[in-house]
N, C-alpha and C. Protein backbone atom coordinates (compact mmCIF):
# COMPACT_ATOMS: atom_id res chain seq x y z
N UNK A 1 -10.30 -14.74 3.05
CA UNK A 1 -10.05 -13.85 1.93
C UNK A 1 -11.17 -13.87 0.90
N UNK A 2 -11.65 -15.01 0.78
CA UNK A 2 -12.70 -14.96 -0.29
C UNK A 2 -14.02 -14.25 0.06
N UNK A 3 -14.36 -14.14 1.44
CA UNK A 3 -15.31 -13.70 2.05
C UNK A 3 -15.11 -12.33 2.15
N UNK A 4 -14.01 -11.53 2.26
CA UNK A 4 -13.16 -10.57 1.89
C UNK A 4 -13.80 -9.47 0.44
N UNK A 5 -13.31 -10.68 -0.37
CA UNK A 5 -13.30 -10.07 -1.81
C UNK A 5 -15.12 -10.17 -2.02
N UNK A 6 -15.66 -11.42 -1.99
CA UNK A 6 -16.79 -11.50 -1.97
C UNK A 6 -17.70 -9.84 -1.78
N UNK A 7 -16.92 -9.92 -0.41
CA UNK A 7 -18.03 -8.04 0.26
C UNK A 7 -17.49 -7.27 -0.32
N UNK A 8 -16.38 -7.33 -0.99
CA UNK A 8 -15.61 -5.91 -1.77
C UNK A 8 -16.61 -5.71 -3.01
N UNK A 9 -16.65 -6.79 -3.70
CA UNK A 9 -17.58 -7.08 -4.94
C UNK A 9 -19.06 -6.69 -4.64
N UNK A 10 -19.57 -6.88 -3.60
CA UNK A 10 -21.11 -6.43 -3.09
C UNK A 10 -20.84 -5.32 -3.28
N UNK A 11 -20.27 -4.55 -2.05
CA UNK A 11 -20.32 -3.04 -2.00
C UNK A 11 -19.92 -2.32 -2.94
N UNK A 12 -18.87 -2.42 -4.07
CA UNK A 12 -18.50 -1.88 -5.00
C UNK A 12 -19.22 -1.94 -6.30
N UNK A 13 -19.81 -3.41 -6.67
CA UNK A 13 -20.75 -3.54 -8.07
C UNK A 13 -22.25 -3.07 -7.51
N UNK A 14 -22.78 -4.03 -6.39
CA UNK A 14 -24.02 -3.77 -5.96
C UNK A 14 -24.40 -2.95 -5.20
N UNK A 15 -25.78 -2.38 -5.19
CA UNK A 15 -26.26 -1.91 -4.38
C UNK A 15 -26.12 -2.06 -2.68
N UNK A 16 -26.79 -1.46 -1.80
CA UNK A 16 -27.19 -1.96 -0.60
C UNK A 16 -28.34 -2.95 -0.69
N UNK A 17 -29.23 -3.08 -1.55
CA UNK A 17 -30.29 -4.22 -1.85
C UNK A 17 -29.67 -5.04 -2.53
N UNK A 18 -28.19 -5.56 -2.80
CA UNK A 18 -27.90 -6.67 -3.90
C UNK A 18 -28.06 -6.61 -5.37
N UNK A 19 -28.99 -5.73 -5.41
CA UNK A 19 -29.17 -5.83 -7.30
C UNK A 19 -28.03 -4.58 -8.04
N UNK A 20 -27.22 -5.48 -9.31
CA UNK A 20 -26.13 -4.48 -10.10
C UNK A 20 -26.94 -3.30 -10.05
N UNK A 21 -26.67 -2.22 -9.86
CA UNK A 21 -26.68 -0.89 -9.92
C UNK A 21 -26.13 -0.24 -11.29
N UNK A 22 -25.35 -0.85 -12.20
CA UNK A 22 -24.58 0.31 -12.84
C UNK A 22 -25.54 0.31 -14.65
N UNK A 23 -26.71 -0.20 -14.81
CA UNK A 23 -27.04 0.12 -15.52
C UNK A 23 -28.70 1.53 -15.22
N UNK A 24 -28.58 1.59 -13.89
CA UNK A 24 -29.69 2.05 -13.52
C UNK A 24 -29.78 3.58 -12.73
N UNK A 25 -29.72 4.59 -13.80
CA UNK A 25 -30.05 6.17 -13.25
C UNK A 25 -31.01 6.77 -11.96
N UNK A 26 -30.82 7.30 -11.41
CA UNK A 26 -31.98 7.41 -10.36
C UNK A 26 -33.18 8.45 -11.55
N UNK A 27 -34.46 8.17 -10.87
CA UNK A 27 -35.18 8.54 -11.68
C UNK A 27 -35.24 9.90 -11.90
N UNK A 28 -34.70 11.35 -10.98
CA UNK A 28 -34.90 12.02 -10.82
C UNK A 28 -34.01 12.87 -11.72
N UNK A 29 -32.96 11.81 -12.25
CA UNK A 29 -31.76 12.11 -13.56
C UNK A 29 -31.89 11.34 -14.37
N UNK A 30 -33.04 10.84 -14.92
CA UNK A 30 -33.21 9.58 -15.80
C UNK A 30 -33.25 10.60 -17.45
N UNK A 31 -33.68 11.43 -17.27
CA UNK A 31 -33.32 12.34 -18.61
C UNK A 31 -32.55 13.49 -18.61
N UNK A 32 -31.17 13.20 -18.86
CA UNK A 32 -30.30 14.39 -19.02
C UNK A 32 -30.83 15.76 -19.46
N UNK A 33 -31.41 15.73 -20.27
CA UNK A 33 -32.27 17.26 -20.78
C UNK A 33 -32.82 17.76 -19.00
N UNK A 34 -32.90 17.40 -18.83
CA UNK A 34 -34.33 17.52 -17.15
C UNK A 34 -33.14 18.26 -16.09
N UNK A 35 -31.79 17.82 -16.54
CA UNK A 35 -30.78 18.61 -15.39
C UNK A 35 -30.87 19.93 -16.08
N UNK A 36 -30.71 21.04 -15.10
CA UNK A 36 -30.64 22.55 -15.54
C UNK A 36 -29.45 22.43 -15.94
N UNK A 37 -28.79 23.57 -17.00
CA UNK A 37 -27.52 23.89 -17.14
C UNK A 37 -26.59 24.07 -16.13
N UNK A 38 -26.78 24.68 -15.07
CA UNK A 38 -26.86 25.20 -13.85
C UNK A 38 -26.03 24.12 -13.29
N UNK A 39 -26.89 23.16 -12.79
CA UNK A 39 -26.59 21.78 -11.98
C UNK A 39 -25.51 21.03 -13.18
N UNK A 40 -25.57 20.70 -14.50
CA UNK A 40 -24.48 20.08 -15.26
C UNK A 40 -23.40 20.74 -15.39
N UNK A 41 -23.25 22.13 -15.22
CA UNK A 41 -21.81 22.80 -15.44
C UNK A 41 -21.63 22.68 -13.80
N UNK A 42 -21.88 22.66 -13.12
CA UNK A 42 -21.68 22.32 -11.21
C UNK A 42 -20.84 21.33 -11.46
N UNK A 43 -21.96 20.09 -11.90
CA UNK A 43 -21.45 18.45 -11.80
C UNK A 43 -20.07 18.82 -12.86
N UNK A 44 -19.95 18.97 -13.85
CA UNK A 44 -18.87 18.98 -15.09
C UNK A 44 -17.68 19.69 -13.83
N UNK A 45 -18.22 20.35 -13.47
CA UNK A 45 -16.89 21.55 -12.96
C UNK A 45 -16.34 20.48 -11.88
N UNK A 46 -17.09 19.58 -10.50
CA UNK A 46 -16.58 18.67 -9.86
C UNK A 46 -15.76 17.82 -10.47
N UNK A 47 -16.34 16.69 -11.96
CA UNK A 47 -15.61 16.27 -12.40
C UNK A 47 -14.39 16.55 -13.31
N UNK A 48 -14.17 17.87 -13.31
CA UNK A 48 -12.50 18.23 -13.88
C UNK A 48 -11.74 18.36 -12.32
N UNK A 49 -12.41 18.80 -11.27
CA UNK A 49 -11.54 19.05 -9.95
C UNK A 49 -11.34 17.77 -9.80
N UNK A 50 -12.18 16.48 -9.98
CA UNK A 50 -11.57 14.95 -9.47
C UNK A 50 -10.57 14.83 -10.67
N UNK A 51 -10.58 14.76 -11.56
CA UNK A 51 -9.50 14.58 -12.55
C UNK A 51 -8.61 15.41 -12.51
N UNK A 52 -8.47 16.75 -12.02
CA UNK A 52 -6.82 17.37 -11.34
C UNK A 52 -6.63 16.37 -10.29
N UNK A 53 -7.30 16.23 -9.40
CA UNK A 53 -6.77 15.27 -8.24
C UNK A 53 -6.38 14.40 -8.62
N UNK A 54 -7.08 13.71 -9.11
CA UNK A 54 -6.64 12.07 -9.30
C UNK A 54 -6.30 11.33 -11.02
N UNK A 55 -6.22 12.65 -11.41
CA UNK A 55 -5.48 12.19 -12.88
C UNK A 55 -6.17 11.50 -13.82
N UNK A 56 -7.30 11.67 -13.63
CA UNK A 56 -8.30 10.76 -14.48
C UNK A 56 -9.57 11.16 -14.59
N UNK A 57 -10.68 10.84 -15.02
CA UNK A 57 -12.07 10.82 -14.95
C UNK A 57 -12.83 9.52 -14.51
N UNK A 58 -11.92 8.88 -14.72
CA UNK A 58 -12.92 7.18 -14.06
C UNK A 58 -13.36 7.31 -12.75
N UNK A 59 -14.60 7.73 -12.30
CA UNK A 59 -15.18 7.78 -11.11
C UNK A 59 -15.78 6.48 -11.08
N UNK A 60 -15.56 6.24 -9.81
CA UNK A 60 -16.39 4.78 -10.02
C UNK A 60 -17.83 4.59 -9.77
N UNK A 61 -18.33 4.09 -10.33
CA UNK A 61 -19.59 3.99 -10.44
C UNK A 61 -20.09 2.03 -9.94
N UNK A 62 -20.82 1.91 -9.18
CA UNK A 62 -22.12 2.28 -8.43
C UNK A 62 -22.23 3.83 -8.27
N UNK A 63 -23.50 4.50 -7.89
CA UNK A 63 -23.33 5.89 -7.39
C UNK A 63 -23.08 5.78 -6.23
N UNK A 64 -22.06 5.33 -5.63
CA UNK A 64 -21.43 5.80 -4.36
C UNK A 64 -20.74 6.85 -3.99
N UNK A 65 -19.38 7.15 -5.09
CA UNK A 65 -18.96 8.02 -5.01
C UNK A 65 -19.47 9.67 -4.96
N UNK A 66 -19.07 9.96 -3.57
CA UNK A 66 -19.68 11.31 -3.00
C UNK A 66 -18.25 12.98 -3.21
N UNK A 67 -18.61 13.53 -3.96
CA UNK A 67 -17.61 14.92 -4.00
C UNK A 67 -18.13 16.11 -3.85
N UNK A 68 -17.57 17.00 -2.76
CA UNK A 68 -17.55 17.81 -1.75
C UNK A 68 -19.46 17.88 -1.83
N UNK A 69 -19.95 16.43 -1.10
CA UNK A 69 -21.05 16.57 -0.79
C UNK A 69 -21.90 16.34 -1.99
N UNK A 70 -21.92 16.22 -3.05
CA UNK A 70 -22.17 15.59 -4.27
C UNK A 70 -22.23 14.48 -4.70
N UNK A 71 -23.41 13.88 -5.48
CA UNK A 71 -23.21 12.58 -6.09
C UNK A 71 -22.87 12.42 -7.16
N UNK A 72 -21.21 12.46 -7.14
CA UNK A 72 -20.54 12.76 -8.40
C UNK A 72 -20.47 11.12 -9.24
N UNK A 73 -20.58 9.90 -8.29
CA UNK A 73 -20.73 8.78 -8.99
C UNK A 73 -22.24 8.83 -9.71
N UNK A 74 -23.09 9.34 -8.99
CA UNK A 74 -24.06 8.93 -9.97
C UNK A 74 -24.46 9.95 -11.22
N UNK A 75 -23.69 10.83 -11.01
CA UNK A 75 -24.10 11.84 -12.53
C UNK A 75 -23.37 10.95 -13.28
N UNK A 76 -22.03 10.68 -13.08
CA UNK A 76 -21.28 9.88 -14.03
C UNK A 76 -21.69 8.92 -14.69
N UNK A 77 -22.96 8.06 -13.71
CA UNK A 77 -23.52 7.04 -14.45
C UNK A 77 -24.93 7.60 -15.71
N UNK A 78 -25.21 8.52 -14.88
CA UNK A 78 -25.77 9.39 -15.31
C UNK A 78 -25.76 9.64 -17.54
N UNK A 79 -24.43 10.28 -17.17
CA UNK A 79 -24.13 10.75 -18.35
C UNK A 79 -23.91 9.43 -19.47
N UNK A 80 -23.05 8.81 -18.76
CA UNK A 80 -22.81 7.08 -19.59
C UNK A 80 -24.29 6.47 -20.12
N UNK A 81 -25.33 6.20 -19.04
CA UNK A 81 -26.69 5.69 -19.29
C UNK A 81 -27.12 7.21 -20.91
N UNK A 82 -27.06 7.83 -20.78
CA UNK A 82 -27.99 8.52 -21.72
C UNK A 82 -26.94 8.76 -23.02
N UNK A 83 -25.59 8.66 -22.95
CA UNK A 83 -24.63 8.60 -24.18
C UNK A 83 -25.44 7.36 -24.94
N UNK A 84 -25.61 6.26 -24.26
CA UNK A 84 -25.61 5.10 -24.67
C UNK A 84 -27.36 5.03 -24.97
N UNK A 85 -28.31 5.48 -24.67
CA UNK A 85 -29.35 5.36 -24.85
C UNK A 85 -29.49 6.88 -26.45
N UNK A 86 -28.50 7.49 -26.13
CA UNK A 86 -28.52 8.51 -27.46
C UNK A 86 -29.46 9.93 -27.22
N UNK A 87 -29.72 10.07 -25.88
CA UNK A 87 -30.32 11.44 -25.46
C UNK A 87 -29.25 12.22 -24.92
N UNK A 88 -28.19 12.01 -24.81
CA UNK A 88 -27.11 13.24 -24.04
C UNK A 88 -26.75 14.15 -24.95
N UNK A 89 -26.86 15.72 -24.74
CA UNK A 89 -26.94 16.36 -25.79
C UNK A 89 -25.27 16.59 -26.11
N UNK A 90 -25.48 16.82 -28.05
CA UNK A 90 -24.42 16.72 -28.24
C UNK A 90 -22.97 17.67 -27.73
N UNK A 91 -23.42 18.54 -27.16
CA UNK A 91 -22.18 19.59 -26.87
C UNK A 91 -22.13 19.11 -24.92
N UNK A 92 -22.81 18.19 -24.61
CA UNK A 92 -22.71 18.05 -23.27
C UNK A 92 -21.71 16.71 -23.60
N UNK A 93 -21.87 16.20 -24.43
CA UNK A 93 -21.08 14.59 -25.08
C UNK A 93 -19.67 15.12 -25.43
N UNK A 94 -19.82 16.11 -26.08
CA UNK A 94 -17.98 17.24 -27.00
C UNK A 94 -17.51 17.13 -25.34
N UNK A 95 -18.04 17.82 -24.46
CA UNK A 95 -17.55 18.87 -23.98
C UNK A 95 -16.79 17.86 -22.53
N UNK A 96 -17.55 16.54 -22.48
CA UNK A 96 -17.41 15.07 -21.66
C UNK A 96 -15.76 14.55 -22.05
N UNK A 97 -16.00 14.10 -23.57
CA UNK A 97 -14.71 13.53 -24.20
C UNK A 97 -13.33 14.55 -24.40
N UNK A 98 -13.79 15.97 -24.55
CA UNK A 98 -12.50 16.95 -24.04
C UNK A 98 -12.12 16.65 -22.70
N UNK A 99 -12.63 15.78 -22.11
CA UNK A 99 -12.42 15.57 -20.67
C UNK A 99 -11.46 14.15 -20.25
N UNK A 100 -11.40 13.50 -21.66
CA UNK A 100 -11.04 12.19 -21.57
C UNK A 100 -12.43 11.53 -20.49
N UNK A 101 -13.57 11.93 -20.63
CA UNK A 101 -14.36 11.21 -19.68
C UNK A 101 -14.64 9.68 -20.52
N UNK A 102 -14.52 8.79 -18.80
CA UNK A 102 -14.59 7.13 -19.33
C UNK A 102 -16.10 6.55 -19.67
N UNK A 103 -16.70 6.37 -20.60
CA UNK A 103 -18.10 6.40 -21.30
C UNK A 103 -18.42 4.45 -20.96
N UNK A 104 -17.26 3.61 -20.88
CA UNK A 104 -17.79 2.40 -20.36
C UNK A 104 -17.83 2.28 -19.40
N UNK A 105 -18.77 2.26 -18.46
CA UNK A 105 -18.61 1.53 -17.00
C UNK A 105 -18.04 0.00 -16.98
N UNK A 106 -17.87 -0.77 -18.01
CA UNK A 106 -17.24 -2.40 -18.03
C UNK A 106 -15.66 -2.24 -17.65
N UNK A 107 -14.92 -0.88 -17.58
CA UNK A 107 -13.90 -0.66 -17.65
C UNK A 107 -13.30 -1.55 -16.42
N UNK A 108 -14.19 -1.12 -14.82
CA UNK A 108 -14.41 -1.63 -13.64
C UNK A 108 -14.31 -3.07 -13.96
N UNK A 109 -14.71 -3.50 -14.80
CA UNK A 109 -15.51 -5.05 -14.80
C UNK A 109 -14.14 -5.69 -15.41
N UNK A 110 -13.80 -5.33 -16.32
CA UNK A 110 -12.22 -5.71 -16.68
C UNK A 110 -11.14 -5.44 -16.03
N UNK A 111 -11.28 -4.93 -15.52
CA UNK A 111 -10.16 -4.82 -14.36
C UNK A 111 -10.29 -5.62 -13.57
N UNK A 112 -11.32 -5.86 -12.44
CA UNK A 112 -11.66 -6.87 -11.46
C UNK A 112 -11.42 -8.43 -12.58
N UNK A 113 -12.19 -8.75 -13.27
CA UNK A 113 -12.06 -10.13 -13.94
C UNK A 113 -10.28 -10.07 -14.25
N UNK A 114 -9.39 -9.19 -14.40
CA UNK A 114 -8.07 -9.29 -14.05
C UNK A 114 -7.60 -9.55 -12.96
N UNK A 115 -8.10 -9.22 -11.67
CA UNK A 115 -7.79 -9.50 -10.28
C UNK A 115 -8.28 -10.48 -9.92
N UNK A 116 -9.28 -11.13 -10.44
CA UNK A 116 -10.23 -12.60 -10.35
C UNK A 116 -8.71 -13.71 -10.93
N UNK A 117 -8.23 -13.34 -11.82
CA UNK A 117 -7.63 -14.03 -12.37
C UNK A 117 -6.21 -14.29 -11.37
N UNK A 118 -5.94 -13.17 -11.22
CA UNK A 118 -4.67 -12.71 -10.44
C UNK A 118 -4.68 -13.87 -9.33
N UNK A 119 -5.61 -13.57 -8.64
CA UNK A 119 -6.35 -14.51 -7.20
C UNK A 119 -6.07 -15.85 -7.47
N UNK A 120 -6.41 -16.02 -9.04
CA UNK A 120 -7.00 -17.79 -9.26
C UNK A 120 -5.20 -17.97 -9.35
N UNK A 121 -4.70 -17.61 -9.98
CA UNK A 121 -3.28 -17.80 -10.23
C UNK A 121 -2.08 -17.62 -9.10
N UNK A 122 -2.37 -16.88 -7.89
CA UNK A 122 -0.98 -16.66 -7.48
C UNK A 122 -2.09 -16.79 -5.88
N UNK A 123 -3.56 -17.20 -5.60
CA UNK A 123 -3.68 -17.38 -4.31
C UNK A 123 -4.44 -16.02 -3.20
N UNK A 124 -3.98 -14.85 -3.98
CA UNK A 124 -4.11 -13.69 -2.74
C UNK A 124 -4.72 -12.63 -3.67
N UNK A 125 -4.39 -11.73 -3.61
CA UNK A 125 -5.17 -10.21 -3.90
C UNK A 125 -3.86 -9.08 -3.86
N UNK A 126 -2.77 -9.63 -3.00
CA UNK A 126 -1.95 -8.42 -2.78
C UNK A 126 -0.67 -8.04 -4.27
N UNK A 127 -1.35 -7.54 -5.03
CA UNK A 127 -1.12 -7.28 -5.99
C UNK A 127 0.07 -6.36 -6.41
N UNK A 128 1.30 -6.86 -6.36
CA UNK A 128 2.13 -5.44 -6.51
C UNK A 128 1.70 -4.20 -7.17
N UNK A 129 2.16 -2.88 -6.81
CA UNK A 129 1.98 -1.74 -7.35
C UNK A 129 2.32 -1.27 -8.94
N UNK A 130 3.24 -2.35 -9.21
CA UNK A 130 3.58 -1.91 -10.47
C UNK A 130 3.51 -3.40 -11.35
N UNK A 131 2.92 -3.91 -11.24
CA UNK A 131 2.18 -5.52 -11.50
C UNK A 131 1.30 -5.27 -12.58
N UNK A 132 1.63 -6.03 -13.89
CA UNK A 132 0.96 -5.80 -15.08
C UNK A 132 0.41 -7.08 -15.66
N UNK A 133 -1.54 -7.36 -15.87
CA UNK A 133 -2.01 -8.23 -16.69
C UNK A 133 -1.91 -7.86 -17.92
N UNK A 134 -1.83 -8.81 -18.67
CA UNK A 134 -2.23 -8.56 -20.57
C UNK A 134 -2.02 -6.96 -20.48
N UNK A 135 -0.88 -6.24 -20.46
CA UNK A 135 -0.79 -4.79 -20.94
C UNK A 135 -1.26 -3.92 -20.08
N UNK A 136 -1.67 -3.99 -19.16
CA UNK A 136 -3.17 -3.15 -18.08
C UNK A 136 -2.25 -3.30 -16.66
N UNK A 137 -2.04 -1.85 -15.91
CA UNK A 137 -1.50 -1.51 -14.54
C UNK A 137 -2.94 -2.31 -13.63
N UNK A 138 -2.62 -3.35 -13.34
CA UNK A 138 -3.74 -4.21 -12.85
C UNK A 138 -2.95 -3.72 -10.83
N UNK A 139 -1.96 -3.60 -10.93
CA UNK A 139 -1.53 -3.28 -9.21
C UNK A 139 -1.89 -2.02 -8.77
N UNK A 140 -1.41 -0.93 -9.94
CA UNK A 140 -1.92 0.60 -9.23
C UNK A 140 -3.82 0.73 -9.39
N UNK A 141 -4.10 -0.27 -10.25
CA UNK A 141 -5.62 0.04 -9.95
C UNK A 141 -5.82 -0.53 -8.32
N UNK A 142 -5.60 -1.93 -8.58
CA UNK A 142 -5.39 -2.12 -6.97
C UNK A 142 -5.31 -1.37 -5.91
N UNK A 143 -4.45 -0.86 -5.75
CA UNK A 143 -4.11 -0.24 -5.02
C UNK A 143 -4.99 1.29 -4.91
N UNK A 144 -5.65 1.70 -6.49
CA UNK A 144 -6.64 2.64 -6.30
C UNK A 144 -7.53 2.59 -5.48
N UNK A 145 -8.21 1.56 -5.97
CA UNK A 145 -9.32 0.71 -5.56
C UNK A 145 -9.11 0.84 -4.31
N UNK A 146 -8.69 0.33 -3.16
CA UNK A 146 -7.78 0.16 -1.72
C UNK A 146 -8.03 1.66 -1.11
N UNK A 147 -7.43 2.57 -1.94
CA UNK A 147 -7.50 4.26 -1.18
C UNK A 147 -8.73 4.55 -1.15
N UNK A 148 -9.56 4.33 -2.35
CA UNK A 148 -10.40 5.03 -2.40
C UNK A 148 -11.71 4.34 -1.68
N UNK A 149 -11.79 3.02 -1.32
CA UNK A 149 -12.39 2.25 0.34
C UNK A 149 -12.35 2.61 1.11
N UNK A 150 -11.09 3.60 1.80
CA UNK A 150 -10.77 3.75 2.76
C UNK A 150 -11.90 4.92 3.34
């Protein structure tokens, strides 16, 4: 099991080379201004169709996540890296948070250090569905997490 979680943690935080990924834009989106309008109302328009689907905006980020052929994880990181560096323009930032879009990627990181805990305490990973740490649906993320591996 630990060897288990271990590779879950690779493939999900890290890269295919091992090194964290989630502070690092590909260069070719390293300045939000540099995407055409064009391509950001595309990407924006994918991420409201994943949030009808799946009720949310938290895409997960490494840029793994792929939508209908899109690298919808990595615009996401995308947009987060340049909020936080203070180049994302402001009506592309309005128009994000009308979205409830999730601006920390640590969100991931608190969740897992909840399932770290979970593990240390009860042995396993199999987390009921409706299983709550400190206030936080720590089982249906679980269980997110789980579908969206598949």
């Amino acid at each position: 099991p630990d060897e288990q979680l271990s590779c879950w943690y690779n493939i999900t935080v890290k890269g295919p080379s091992g090194d964290a990924t989630r502070e690092t834009a590909p260069q070719s989106e390293s300045n939000d201004r540099s995407v055409s309008d064009e391509e950001w109302e595309e990407m924006f328009e994918l991420l409201l169709q994943f949030k009808t689907k799946n009720g949310h905006c938290h895409v997960h980020v490494p840029h793994s996540h792929i939508e209908q052929g899109r690298a919808l994880g990595n615009w996401v990181a995308t947009q987060q890296i340049e909020k936080r560096r203070g180049t994302l323009e402001q009506s592309r930032a309005g128009r994000l948070e009308q979205a409830d879009f999730q601006w920390k990627a640590s969100q991931w990181d608190a969740m897992f250090a909840l399932l770290l805990q979970f593990k240390t305490e009860k042995g396993h990973c199999n987390v009921p569905h409706r299983h709550t740490e400190q206030g936080r649906a720590l089982g249906h993320w679980v269980t997110t997490q789980r579908i969206e591996k598949r």
